[in-house]
Protein backbone atom coordinates (compact mmCIF):
# COMPACT_ATOMS: atom_id res chain seq x y z
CA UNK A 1 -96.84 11.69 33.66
CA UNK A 2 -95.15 8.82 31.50
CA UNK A 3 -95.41 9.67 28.24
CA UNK A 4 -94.79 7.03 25.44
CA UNK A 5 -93.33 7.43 21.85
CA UNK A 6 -93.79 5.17 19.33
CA UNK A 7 -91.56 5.75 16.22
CA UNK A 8 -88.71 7.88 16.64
CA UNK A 9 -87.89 9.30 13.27
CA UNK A 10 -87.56 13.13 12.70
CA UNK A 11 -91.12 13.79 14.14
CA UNK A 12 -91.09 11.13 16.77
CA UNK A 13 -87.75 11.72 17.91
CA UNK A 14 -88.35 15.75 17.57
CA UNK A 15 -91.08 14.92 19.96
CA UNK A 16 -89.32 12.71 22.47
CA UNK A 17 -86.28 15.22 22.65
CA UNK A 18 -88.59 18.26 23.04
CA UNK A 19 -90.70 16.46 26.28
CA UNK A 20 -87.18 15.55 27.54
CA UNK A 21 -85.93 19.46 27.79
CA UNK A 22 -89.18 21.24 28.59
CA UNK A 23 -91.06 19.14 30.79
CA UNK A 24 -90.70 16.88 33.94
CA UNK A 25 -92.29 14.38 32.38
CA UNK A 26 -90.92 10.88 31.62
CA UNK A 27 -90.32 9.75 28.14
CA UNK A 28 -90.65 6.15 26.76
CA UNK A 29 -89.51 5.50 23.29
CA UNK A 30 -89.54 2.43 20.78
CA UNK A 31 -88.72 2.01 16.91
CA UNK A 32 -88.83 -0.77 14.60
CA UNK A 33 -85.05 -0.27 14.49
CA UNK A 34 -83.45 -1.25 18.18
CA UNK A 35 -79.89 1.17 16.60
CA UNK A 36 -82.01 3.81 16.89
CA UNK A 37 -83.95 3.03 20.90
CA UNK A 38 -80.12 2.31 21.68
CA UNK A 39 -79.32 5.77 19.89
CA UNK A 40 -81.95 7.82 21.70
CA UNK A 41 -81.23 6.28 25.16
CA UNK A 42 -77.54 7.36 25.24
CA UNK A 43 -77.76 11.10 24.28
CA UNK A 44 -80.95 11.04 26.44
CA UNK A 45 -83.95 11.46 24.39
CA UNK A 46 -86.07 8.87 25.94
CA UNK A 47 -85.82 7.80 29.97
CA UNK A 48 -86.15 4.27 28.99
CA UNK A 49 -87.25 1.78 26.33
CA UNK A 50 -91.21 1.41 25.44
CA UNK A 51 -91.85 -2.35 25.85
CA UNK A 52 -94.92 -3.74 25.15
CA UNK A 53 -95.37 -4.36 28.99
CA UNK A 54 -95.10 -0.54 29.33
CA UNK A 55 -97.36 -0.08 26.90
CA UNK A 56 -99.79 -0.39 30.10
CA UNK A 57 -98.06 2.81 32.11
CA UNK A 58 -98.26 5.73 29.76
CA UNK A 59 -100.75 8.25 30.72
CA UNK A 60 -100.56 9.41 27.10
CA UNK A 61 -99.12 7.83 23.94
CA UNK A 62 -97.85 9.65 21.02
CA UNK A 63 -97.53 7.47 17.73
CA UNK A 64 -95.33 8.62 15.27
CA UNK A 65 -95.66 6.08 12.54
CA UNK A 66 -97.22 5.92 8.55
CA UNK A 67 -100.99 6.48 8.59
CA UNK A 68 -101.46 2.67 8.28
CA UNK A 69 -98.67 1.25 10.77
CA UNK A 70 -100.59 3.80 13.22
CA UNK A 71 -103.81 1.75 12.63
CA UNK A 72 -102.51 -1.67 12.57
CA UNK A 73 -99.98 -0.85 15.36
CA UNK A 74 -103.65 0.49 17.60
CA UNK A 75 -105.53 -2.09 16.86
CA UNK A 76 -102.93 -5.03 17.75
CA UNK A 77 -101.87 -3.49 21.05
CA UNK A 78 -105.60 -1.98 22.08
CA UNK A 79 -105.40 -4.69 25.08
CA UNK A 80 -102.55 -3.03 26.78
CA UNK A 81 -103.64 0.77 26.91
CA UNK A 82 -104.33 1.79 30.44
CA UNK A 83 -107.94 2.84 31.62
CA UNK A 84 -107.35 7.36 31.01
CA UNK A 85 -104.71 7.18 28.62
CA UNK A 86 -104.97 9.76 26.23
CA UNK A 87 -103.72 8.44 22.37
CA UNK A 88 -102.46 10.94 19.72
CA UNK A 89 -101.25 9.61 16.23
CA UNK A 90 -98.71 12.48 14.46
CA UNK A 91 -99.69 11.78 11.06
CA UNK A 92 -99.77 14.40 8.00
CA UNK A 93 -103.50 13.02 6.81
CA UNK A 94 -106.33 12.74 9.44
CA UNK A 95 -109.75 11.26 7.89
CA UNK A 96 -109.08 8.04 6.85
CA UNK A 97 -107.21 7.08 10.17
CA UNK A 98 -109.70 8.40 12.10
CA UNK A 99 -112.53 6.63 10.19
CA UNK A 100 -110.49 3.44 10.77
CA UNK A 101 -109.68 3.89 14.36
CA UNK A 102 -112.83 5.14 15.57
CA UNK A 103 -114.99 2.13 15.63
CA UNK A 104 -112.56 0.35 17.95
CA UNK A 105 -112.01 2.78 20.04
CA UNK A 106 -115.23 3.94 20.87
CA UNK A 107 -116.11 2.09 23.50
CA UNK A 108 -112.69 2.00 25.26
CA UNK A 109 -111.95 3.70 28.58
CA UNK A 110 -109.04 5.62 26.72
CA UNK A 111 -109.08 8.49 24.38
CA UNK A 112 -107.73 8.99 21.18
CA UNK A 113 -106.99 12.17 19.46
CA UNK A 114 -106.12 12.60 15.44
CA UNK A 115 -102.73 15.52 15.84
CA UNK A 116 -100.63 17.19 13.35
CA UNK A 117 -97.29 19.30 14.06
CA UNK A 118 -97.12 21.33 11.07
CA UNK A 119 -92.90 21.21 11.30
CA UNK A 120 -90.76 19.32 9.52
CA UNK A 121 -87.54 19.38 7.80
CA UNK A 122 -86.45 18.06 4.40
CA UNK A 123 -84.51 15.55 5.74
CA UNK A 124 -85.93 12.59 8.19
CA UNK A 125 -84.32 9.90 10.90
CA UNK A 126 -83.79 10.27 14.36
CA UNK A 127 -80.74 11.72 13.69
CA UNK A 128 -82.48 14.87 11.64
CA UNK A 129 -84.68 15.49 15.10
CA UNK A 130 -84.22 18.44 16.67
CA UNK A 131 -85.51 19.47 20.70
CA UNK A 132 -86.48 22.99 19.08
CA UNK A 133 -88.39 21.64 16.02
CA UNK A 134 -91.76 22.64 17.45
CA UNK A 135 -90.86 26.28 18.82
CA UNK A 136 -93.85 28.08 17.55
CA UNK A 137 -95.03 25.57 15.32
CA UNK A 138 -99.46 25.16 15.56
CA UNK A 139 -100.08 21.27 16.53
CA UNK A 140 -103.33 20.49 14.52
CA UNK A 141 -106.19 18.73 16.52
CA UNK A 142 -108.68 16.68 15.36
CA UNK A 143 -110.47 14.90 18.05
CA UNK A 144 -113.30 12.32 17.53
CA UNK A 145 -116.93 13.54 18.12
CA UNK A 146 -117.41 12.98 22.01
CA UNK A 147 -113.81 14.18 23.04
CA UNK A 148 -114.30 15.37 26.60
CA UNK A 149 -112.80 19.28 27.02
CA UNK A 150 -110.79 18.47 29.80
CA UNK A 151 -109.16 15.53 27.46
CA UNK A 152 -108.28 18.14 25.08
CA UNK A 153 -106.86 20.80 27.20
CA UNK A 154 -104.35 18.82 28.62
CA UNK A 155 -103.37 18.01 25.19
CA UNK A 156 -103.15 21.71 24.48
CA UNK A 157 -101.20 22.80 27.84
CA UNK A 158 -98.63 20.17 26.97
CA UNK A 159 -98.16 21.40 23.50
CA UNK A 160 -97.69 24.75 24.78
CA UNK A 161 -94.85 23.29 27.40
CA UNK A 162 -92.51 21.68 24.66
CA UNK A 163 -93.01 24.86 22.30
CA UNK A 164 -96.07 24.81 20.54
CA UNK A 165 -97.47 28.22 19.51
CA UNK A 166 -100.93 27.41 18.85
CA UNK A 167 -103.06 24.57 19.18
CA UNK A 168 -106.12 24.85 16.05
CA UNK A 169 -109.14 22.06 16.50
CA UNK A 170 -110.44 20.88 13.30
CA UNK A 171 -112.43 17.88 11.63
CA UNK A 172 -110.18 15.48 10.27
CA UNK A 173 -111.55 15.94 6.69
CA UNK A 174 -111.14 20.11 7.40
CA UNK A 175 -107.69 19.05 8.00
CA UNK A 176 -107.16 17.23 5.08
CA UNK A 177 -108.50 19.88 2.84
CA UNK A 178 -105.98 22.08 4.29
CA UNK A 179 -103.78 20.28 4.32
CA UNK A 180 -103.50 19.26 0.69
CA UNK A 181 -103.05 23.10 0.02
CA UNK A 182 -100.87 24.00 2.37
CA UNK A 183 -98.10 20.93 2.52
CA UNK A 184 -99.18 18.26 0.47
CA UNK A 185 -99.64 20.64 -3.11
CA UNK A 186 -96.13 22.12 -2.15
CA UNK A 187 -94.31 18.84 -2.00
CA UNK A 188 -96.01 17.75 -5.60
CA UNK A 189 -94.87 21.35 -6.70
CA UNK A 190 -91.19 20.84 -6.05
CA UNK A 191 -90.72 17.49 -6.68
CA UNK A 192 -92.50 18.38 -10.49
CA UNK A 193 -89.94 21.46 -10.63
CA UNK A 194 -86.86 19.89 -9.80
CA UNK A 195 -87.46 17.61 -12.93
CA UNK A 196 -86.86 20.20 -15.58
CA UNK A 197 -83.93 19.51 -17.67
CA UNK A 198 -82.34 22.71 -16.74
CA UNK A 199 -81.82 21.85 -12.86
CA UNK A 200 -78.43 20.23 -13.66
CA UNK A 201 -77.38 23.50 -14.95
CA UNK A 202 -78.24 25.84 -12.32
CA UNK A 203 -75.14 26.13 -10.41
CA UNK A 204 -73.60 30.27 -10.48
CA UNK A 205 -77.60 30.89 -11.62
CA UNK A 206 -79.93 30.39 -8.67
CA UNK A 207 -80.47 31.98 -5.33
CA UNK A 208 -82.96 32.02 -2.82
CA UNK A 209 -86.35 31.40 -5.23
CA UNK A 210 -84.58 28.06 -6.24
CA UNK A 211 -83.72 27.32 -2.77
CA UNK A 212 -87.52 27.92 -1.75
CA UNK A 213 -89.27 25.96 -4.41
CA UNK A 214 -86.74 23.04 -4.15
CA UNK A 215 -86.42 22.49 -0.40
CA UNK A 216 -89.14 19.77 -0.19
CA UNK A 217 -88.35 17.91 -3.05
CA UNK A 218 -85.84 15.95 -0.77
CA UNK A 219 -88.75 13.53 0.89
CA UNK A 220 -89.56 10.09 2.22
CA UNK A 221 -91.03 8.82 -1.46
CA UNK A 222 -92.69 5.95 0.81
CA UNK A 223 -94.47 8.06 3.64
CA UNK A 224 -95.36 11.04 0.95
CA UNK A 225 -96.87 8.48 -1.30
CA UNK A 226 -99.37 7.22 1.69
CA UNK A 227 -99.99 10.46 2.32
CA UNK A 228 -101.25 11.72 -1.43
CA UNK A 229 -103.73 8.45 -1.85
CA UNK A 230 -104.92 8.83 1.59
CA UNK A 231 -105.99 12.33 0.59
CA UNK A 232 -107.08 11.39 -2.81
CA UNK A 233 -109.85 14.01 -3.32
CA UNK A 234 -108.51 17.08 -1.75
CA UNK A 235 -105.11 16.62 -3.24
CA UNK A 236 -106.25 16.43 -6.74
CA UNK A 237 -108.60 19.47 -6.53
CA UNK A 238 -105.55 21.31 -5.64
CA UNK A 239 -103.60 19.92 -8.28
CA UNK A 240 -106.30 20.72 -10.94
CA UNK A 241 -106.49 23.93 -9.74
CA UNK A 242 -102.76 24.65 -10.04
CA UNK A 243 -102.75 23.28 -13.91
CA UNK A 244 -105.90 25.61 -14.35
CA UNK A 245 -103.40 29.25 -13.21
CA UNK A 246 -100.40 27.69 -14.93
CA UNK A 247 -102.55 26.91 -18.02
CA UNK A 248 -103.61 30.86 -17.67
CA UNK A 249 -100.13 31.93 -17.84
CA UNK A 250 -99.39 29.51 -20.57
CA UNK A 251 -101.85 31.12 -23.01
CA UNK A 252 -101.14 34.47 -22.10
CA UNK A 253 -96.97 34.18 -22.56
CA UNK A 254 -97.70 32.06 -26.01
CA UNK A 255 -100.35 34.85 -27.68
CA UNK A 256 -97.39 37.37 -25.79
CA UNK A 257 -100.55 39.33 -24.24
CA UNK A 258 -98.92 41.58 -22.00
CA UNK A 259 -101.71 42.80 -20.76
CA UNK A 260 -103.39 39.76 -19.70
CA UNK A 261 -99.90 38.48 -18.49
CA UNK A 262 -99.94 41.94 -16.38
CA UNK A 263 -103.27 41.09 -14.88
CA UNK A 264 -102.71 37.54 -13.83
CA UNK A 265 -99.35 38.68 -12.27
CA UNK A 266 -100.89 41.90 -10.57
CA UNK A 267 -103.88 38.84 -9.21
CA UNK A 268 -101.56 36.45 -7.59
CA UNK A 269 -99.01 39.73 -6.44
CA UNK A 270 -102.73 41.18 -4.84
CA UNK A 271 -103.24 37.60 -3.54
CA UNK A 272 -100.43 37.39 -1.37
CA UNK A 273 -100.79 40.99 0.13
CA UNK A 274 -104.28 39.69 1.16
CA UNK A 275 -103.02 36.55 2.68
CA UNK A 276 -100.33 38.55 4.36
CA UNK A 277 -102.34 40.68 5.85
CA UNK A 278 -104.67 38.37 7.08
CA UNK A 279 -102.37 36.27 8.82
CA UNK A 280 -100.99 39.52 10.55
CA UNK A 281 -104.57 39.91 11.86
């Protein structure tokens, strides 16, 4: 197949480099920035430059761009997507883009498909991608009511090729539910720890907890910000919800009740067995 990329940042360049080494496949690449096409032709990520004329010979087209450049960037090049081609966008939220795209794609003789890596690093650019950034990763699917099975599965057998370890089908507002949780919540987390006036100081004093809960708070303050107001009402539930157990622990540490200090600790220590557990399932 010919595979387009469109965007080649740490995901879309991740991407390109990964269909490069695992699969026969050839790989067309563009980016607003013509440094970095020039960058990803010469150490081989892509086979050749994504034109707009090209546009017209992938079989399927990855776009790896903010949620609304990956609607505007559809909807102005619609004309030029072959009859069979099979469209995935690689963007962290999944409702509002699909509720956008759908209605102009409907009735087109290509398919679209909402998809999610869940990788990532805390550091972005083409030149933070990495062929091996998807080794068993889960690629998140969320394809629009109508999707034909076959469409799907060859989605899923080329995620598999270039590393993949699972590939989950949801509903794009499932997604972003989960989504707000599992990444989204983190990302608010760390960038709200690292604030504390006692960061500066924490040299000779920290170890691996620091490390963990600060990792993300290195982020793309433009992309992340798209991301949190397109998932408006799922993020803030989780965000209320988080202020609601730290408010717990608050109370507890300022009346010094051990005991219902004990208990909240013993909850979220019980909590994580569970989820441990389950996963191991």
């Amino acid at each position: 197949m010919i595979i387009g990329v469109v965007g080649l940042g740490l995901i879309g360049g991740s991407m390109a480099k990964s269909l490069k080494k695992r699969t026969s496949h050839s790989v067309l690449g563009t980016d607003i920035q013509k440094s970095i096409v020039e960058k990803a032709l010469k150490v081989q990520a892509i086979d050749a430059e994504l034109s707009f004329e090209k546009l017209a010979d992938c079989d399927i087209l990855f776009l790896a761009l903010y949620p609304q450049q990956t609607v505007d960037y559809l909807s102005q090049n619609i004309e030029r997507i072959k009859k069979g081609t099979i469209v995935l966008d690689l963007c962290g939220v999944k409702e509002k883009i699909c509720q956008q795209i759908e209605p102009f794609v409907q009735d087109r003789d290509f398919c679209f498909i909402g998809a999610h890596p869940m990788a990532g690093r805390e550091i972005s650019g083409f030149d933070a991608s990495l062929d091996s950034l998807f080794i068993n990763a889960s690629m998140v699917l969320t394809p629009l009511t109508g999707t034909p099975q076959k469409v799907i599965q060859t989605v899923q057998t080329l995620c598999y090729q270039i590393g993949f370890s699972s590939t989950p089908v949801a509903t794009p507002r499932e997604h972003d539910r989960l989504i707000a949780f599992t990444s989204q919540l983190a990302h608010i987390v760390s960038s709200s720890y690292i604030k504390s006036p006692t960061a500066s100081e924490h040299i000779g004093f920290s170890a691996g907890s620091f490390k963990d809960l600060t990792r993300v708070a290195k982020l793309d303050e433009t992309m992340w910000t798209e991301l949190f107001l397109d998932n408006k009402e799922s993020l803030l539930f989780e965000i209320k919800t988080i202020i609601g157990h730290l408010t717990d622990y608050q109370n507890a540490i300022e009346m010094e009740n051990a005991e219902i200090l004990k208990k909240l600790l013993k909850e979220g220590s019980d909590r994580k067995k569970w989820i441990d557990q389950v996963k191991s399932v």
